[in-house]
N, C-alpha and C. Protein backbone atom coordinates (compact mmCIF):
# COMPACT_ATOMS: atom_id res chain seq x y z
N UNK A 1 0.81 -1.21 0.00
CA UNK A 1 0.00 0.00 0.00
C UNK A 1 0.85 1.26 0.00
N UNK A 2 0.41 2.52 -0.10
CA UNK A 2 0.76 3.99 -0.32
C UNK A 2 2.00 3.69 0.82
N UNK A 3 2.79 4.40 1.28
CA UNK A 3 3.48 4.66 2.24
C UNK A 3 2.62 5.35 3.07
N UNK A 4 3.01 5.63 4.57
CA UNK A 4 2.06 7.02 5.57
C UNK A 4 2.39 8.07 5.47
N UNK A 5 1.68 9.04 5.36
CA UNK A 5 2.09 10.41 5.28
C UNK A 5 3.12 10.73 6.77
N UNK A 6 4.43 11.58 6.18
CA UNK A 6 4.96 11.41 7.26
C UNK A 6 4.35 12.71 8.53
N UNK A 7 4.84 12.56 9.84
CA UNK A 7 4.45 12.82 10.78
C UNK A 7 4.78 14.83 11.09
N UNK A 8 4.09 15.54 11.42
CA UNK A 8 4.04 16.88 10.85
C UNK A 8 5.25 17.10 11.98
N UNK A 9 5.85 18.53 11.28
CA UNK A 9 7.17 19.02 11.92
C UNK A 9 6.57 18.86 14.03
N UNK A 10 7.56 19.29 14.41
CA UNK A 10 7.31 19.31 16.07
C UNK A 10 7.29 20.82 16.27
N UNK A 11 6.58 21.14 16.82
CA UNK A 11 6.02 23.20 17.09
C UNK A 11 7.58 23.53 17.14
N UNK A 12 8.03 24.78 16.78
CA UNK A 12 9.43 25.34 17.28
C UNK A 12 9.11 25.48 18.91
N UNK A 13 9.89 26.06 19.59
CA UNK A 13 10.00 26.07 21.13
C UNK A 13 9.55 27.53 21.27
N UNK A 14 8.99 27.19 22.43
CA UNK A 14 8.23 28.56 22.63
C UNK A 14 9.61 29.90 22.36
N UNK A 15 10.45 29.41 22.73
CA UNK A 15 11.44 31.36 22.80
C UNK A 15 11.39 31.29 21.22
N UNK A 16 11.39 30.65 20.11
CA UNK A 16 10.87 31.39 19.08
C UNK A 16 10.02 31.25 18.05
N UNK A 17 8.79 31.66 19.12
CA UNK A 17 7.54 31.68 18.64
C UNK A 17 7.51 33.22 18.29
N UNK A 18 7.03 33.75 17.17
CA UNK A 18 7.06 35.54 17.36
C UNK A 18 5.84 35.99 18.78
N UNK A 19 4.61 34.95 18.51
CA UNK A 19 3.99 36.04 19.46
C UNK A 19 4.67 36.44 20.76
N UNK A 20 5.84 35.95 21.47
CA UNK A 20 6.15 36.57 22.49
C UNK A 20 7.08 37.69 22.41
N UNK A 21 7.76 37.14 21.31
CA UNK A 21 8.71 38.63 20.66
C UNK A 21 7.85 39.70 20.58
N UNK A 22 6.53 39.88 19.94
CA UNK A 22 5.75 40.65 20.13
C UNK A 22 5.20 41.43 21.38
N UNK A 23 4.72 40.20 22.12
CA UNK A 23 4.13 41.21 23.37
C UNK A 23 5.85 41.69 24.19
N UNK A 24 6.70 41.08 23.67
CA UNK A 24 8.30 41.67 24.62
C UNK A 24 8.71 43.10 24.10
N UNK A 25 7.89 43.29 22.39
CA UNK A 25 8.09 44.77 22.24
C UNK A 25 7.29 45.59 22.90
N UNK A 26 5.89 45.10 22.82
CA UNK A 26 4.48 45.66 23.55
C UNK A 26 5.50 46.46 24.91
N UNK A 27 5.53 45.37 25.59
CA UNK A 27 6.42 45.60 27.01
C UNK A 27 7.59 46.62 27.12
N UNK A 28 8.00 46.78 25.57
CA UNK A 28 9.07 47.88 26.33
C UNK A 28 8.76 49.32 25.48
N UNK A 29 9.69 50.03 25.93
CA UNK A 29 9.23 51.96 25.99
C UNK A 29 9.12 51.94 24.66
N UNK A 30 9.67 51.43 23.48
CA UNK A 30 9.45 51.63 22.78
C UNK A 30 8.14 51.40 21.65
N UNK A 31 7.58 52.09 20.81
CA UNK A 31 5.95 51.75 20.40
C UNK A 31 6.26 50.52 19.51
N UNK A 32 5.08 50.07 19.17
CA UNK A 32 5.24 48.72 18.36
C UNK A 32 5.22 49.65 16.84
N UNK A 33 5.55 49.11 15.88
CA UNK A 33 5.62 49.90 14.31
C UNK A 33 4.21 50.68 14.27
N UNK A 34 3.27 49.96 13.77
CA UNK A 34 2.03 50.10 13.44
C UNK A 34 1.53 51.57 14.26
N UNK A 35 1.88 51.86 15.21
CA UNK A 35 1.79 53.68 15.73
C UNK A 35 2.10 54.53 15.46
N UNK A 36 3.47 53.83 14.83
CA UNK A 36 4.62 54.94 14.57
C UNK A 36 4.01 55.81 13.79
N UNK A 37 3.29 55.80 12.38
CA UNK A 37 2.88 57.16 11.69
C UNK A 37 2.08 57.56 12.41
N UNK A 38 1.09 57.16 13.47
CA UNK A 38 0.12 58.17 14.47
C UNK A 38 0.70 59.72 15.16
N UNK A 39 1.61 58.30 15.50
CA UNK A 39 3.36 59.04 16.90
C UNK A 39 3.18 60.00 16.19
N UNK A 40 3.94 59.99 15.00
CA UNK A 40 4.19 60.98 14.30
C UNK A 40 3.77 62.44 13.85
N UNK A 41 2.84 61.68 13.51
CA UNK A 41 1.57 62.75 13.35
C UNK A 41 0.96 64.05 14.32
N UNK A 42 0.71 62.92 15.60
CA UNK A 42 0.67 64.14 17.70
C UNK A 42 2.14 64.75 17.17
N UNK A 43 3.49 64.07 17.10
CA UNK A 43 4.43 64.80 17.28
C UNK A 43 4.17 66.19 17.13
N UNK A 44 4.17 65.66 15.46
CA UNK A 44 4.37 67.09 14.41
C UNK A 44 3.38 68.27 14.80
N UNK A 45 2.19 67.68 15.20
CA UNK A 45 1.30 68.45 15.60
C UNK A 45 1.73 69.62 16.75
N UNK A 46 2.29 68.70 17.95
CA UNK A 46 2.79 69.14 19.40
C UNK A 46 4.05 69.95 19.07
N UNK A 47 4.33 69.89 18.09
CA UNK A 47 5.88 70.13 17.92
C UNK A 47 5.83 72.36 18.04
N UNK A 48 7.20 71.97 19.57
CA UNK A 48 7.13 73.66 20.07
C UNK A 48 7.50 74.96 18.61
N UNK A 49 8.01 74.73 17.71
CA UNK A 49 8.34 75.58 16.60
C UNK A 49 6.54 76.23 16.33
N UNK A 50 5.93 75.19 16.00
CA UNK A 50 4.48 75.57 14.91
C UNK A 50 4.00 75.82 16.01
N UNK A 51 3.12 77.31 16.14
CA UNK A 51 2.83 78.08 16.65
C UNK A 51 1.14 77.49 16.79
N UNK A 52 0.39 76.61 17.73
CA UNK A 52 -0.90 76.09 17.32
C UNK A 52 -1.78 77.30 16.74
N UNK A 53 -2.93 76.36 15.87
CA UNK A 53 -3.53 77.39 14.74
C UNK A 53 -4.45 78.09 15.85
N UNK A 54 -5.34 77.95 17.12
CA UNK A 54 -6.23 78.42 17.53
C UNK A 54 -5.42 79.20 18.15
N UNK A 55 -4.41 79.21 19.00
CA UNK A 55 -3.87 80.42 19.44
C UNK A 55 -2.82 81.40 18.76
N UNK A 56 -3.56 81.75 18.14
CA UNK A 56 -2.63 82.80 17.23
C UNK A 56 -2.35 84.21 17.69
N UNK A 57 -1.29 84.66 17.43
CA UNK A 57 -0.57 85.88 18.14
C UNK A 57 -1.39 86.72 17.34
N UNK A 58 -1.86 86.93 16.33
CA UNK A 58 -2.33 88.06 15.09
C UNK A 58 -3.93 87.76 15.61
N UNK A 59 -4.78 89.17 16.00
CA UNK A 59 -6.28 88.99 15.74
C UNK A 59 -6.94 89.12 14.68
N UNK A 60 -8.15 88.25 14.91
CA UNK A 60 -8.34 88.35 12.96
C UNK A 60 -8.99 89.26 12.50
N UNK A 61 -8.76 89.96 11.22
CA UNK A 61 -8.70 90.64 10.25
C UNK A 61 -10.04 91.72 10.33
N UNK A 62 -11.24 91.16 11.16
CA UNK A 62 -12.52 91.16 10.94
C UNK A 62 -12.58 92.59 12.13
N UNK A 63 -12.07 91.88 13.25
CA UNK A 63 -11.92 92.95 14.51
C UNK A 63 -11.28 94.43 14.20
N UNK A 64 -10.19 94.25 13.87
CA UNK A 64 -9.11 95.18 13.59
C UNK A 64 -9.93 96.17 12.43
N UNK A 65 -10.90 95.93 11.35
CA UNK A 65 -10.81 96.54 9.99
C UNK A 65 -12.44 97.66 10.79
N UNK A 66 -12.85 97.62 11.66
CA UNK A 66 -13.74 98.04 12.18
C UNK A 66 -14.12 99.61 11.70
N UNK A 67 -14.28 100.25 10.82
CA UNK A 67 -13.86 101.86 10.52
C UNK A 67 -15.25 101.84 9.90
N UNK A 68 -15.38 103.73 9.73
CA UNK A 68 -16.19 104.16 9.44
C UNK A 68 -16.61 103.76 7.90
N UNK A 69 -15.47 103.80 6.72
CA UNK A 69 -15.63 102.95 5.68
C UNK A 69 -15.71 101.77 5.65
N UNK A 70 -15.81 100.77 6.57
CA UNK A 70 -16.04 99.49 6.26
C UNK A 70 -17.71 99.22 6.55
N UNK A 71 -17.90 99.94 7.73
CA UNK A 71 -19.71 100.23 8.19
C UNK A 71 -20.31 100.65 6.92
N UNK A 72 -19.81 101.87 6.04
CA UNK A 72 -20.91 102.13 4.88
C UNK A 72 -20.15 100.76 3.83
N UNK A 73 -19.22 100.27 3.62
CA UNK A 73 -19.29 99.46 2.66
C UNK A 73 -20.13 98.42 3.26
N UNK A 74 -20.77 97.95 4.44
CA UNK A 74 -21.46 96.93 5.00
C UNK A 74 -22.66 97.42 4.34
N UNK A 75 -23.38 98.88 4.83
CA UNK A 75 -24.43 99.33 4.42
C UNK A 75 -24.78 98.99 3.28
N UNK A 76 -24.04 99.65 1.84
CA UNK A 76 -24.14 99.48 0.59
C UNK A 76 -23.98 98.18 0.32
N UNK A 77 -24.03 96.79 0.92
CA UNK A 77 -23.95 95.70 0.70
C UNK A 77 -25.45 95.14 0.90
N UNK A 78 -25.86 95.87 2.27
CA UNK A 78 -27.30 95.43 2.57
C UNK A 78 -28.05 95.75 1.90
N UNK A 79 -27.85 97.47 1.46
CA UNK A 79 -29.05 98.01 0.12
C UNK A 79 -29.23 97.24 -0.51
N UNK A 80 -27.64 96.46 -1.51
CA UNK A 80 -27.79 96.00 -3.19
C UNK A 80 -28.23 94.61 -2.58
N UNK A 81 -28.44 93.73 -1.37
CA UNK A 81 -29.04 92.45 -0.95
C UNK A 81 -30.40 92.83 -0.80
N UNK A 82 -30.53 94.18 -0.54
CA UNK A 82 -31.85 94.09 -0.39
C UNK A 82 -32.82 94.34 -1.70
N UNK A 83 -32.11 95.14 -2.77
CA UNK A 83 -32.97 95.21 -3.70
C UNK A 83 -32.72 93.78 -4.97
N UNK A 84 -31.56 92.85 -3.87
CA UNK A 84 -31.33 91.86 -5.00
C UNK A 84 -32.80 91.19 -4.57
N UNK A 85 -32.94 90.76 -3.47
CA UNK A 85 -34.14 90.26 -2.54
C UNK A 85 -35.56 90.64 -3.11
N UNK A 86 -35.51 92.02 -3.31
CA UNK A 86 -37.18 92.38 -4.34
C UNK A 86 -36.91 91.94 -5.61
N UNK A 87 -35.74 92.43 -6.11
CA UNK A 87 -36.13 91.32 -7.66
C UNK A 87 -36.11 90.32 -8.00
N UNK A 88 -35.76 89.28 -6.78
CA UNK A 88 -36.09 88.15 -7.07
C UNK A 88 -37.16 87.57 -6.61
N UNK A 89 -37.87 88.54 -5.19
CA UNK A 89 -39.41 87.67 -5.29
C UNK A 89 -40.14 88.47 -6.36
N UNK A 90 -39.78 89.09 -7.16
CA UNK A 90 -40.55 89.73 -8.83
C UNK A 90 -40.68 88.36 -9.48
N UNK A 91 -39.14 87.99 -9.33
CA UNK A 91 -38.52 87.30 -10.45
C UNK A 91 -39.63 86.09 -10.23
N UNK A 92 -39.56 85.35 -8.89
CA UNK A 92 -39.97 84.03 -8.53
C UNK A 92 -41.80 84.59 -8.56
N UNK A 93 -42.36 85.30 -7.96
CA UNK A 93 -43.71 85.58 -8.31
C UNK A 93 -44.19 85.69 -10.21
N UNK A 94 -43.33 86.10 -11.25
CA UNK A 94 -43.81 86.01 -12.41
C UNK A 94 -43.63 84.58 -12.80
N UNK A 95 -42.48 84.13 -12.51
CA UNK A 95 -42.45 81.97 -12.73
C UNK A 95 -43.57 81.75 -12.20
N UNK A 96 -43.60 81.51 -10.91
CA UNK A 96 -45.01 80.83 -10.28
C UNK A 96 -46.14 81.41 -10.99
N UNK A 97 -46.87 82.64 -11.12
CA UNK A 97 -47.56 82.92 -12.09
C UNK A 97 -47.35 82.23 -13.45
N UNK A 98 -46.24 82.17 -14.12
CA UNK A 98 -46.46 81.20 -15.24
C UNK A 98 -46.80 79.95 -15.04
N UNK A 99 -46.07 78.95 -14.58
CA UNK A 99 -46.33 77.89 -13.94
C UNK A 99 -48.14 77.17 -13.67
N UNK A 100 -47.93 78.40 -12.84
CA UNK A 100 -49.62 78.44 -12.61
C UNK A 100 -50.51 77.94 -13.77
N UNK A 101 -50.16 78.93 -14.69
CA UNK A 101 -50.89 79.24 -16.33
C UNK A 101 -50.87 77.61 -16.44
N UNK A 102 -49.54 77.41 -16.97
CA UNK A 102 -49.09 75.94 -17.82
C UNK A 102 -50.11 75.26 -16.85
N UNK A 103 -50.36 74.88 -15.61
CA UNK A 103 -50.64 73.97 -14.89
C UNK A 103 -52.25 73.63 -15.31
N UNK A 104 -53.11 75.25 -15.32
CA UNK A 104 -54.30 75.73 -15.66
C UNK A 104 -54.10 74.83 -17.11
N UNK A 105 -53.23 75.24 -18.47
CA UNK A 105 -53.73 75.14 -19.47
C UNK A 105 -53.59 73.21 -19.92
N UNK A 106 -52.44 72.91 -19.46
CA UNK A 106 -52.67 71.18 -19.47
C UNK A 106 -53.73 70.94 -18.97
N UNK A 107 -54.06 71.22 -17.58
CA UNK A 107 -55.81 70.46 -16.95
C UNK A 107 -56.77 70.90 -17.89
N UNK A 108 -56.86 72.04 -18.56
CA UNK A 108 -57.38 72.45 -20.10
C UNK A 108 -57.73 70.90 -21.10
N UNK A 109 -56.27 70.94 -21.61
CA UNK A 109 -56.11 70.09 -22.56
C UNK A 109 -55.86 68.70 -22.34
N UNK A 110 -55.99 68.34 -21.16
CA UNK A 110 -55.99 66.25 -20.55
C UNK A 110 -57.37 65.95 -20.89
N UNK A 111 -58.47 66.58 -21.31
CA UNK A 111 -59.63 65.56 -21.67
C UNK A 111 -59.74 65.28 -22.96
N UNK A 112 -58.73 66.53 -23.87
CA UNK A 112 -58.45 66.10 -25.38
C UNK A 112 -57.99 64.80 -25.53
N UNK A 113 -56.65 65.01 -25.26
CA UNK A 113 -55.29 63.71 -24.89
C UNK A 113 -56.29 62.60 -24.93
N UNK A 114 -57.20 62.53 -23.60
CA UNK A 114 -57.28 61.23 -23.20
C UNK A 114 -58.55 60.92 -24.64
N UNK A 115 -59.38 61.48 -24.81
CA UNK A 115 -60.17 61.04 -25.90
C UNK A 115 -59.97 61.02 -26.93
């Protein structure tokens, strides 16, 4: 008959098995790989040079520009919003009025169609 399949290797010994190499890195100060671009990332973030973005030495732009010409250029912004605002409920009241029509003149013409 066949020969027996022979008998499977014997486990290596536990000291080198990786999973303990593994948890022996776990265990020491140093991070396991797989963090390292995270690490990296807090570093760069934390890092004392880059000045963090929310505390910024400069106030913004908005505070500082506060003047008598920036109030009427605000003004003259609200006028031309406001008369953009009437011509467009003109604009949107003559559509809907059309609309309307079309809507009127098909219910008109659906008893033609259908007969």
């Amino acid at each position: 008959g066949p020969p027996p399949p022979p008998p499977p290797p014997p486990p290596p010994p536990l000291e080198a098995r990786p999973p303990l190499r593994l948890r022996d890195r776990v265990a020491s100060p140093s991070p396991p790989p797989r963090r390292s671009p995270l690490l990296r990332l807090l570093s760069s973030q934390q890092d004392p040079h880059s000045p963090p973005p929310l505390a910024s030495p400069s106030p913004p732009p908005r505070v500082g520009r506060r003047s008598s010409a920036g109030s009427a250029a605000v003004r003259d912004a609200l006028v031309q919003a406001r008369r953009l605002a009437e011509e467009h409920k003109q604009v949107l009241d003559l559509l809907e009025s059309l609309v309307s029509e079309e809507e009127e003149e098909e219910e008109e013409e659906d008893p033609e169609v259908r007969e």
